[in-house]
Protein backbone atom coordinates (compact mmCIF):
# COMPACT_ATOMS: atom_id res chain seq x y z
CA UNK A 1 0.30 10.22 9.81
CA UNK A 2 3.72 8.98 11.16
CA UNK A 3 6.31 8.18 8.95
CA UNK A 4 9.79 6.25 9.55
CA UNK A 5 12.04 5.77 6.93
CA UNK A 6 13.20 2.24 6.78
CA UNK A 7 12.65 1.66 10.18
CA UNK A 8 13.23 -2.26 10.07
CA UNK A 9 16.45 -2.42 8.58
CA UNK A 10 18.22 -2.51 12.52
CA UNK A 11 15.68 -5.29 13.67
CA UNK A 12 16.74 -8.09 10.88
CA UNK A 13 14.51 -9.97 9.18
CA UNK A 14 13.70 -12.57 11.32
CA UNK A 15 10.43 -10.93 12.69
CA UNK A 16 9.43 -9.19 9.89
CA UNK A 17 9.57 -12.29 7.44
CA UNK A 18 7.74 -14.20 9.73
CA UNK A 19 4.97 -11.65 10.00
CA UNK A 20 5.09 -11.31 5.97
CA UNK A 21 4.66 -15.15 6.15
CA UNK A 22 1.62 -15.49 7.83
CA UNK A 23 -0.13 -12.21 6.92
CA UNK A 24 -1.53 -13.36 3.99
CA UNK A 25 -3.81 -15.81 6.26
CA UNK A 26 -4.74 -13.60 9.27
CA UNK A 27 -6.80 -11.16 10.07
CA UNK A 28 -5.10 -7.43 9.65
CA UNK A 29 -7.55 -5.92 11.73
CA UNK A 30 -5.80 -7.70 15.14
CA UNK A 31 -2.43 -7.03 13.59
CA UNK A 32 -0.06 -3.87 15.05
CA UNK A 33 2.09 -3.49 11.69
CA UNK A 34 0.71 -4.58 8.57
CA UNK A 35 3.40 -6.17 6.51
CA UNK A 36 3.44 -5.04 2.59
CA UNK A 37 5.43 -6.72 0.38
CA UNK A 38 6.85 -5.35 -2.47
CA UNK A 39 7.75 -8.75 -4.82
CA UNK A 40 8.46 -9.41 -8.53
CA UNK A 41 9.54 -11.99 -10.99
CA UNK A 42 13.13 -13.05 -11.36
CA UNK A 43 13.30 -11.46 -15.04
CA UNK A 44 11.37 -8.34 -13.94
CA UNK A 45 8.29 -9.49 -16.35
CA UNK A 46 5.99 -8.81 -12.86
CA UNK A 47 5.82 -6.61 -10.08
CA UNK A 48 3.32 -6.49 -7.68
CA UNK A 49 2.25 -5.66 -3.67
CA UNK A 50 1.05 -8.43 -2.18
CA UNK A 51 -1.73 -7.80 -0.12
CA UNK A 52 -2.74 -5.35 -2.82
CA UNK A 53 -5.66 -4.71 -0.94
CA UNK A 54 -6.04 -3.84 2.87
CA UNK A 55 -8.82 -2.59 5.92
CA UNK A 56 -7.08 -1.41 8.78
CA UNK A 57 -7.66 0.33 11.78
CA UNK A 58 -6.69 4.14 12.29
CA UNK A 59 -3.26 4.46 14.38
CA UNK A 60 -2.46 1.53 12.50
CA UNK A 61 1.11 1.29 11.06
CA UNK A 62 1.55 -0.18 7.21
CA UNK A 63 4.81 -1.41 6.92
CA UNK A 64 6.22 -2.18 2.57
CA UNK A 65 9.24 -4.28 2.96
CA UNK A 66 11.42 -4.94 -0.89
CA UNK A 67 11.33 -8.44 -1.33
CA UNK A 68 12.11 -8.44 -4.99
CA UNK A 69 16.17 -9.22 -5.24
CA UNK A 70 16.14 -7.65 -8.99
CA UNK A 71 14.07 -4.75 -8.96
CA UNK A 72 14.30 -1.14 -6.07
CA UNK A 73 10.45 -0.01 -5.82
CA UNK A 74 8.29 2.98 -4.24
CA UNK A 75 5.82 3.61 -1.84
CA UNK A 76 4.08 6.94 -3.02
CA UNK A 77 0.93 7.97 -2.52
CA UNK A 78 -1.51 9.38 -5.10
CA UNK A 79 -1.70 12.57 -4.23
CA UNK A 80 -0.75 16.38 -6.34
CA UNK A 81 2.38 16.73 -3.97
CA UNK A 82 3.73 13.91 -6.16
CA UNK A 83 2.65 14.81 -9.31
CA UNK A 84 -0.70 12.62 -9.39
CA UNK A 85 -4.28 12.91 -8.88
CA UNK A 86 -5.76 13.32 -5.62
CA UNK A 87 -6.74 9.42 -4.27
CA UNK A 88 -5.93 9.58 -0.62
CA UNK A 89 -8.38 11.47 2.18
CA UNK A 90 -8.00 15.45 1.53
CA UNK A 91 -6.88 15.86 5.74
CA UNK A 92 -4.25 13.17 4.62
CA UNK A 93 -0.25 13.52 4.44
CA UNK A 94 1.34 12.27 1.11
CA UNK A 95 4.16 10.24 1.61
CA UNK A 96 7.04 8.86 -0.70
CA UNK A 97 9.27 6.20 0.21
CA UNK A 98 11.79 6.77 -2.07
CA UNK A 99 13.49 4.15 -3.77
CA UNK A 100 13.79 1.04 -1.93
CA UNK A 101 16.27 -1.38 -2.51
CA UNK A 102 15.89 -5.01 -1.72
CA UNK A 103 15.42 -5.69 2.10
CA UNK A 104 14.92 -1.84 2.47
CA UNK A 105 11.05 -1.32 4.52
CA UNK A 106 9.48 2.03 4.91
CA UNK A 107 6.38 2.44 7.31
CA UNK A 108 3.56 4.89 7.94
CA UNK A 109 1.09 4.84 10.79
CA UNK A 110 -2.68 5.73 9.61
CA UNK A 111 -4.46 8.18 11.08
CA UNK A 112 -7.19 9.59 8.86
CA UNK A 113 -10.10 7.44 7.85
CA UNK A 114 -10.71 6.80 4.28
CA UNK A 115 -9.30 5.28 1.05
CA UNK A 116 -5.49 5.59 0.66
CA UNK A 117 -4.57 4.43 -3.03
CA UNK A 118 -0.72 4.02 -3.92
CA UNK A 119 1.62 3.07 -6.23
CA UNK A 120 5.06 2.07 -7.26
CA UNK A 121 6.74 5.02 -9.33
CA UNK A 122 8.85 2.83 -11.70
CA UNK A 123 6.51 0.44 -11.92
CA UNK A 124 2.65 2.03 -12.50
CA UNK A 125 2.59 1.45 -15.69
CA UNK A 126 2.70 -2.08 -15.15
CA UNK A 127 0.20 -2.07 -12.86
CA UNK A 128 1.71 -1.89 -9.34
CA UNK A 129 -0.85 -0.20 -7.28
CA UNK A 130 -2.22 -1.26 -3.92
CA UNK A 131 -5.34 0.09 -1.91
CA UNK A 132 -5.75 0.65 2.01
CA UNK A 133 -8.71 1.36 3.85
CA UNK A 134 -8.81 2.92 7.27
CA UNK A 135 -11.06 2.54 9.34
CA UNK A 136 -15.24 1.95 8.65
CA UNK A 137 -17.12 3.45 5.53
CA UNK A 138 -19.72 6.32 5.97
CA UNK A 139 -22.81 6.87 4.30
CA UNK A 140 -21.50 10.02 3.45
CA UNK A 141 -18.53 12.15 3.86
CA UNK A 142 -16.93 11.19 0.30
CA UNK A 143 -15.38 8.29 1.05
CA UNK A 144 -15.51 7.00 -2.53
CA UNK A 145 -14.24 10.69 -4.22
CA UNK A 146 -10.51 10.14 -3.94
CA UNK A 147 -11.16 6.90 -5.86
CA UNK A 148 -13.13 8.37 -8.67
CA UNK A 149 -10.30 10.55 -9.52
CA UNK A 150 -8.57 8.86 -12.45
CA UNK A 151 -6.97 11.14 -15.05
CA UNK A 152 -3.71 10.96 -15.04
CA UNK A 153 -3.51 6.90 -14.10
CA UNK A 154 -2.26 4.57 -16.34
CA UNK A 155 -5.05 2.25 -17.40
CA UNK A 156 -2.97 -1.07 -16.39
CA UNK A 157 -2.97 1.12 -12.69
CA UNK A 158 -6.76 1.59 -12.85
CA UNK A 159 -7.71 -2.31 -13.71
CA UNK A 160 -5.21 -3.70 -10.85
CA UNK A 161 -6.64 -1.95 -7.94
CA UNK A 162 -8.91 -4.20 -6.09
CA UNK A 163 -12.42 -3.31 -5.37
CA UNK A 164 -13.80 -1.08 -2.20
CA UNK A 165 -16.19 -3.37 -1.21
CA UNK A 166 -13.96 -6.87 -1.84
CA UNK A 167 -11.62 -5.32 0.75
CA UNK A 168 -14.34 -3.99 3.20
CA UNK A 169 -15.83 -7.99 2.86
CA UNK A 170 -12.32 -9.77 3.03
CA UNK A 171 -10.27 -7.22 5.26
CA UNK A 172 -7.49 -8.69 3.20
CA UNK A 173 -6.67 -9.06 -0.41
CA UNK A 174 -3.79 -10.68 -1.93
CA UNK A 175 -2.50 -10.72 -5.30
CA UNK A 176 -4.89 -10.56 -8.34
């Protein structure tokens, strides 16, 4: 897994708002970068990632841009190197983006197939988790074991990440 620290802060954010724009509608699969967007409420009574849910392609780059004006959020996967269960592929890197403030991106490429849940550090509590998938699920190989390991998760975290198979159907899942 690649990993470049705010990467998009040179290129503006001409190109990157318009992909952000018209994500939501298109299919990820044919995208190159993945736009995330890290959003909230004026009065900081919501945070979310919007997709929160994702099925991409491995050598694929994910790309969290801070859209939220009030509020700095994280990147950071679930994974013991950050002080959390295990729910990212075992051959995976962890990553943390550190805190982003608004306009701030940080992108990973995706290399290792499997189910890469993440969350905001501030913020799980309230429920600001997202979910990618890379690549297409096996019958076996343990796909589905990362995911299974919940102790430790708030239970807000647990209810607001969307389901394996809604992703796998949809490629693309937006805001619950």
């Amino acid at each position: 897994m690649t990993v470049a620290r705010r990467e998009v802060l040179g290129l503006g954010l001409g190109g990157g708002l318009v992909a952000a724009l018209s994500l939501s509608r298109r299919d990820v699969w044919a995208e190159e970068v993945v736009e995330i967007r890290m959003q909230g409420r004026a009065d900081g009574a919501q945070v979310w990632f919007d997709p929160i849910g994702v099925l991409i392609k491995p050598g694929q780059m994910v790309r969290w841009t801070n859209y939220n004006p009030g509020n700095s959020h994280t990147t950071t996967a679930y994974h013991p190197a950050n002080g959390k269960p295990l729910r990212i592929p075992e051959a995976a890197k962890s990553w943390d983006s550190d805190y982003l403030l608004p306009d701030e991106s940080f992108s990973i490429t995706f290399t290792e197939q499997g189910v890469y849940d993440y969350y905001c550090i501030p913020h799980e509590q309230a429920g600001m988790v997202g979910r990618i998938i890379v690549g297409e699920p096996e019958a076996h190989g343990g796909w589905m074991e990362p995911v299974a390991a919940s102790r430790g998760v708030p239970d807000e975290a647990l209810k607001a990440f969307p389901m394996v198979e809604e992703i796998m159907a949809k490629r693309i899942v937006g805001r619950l």
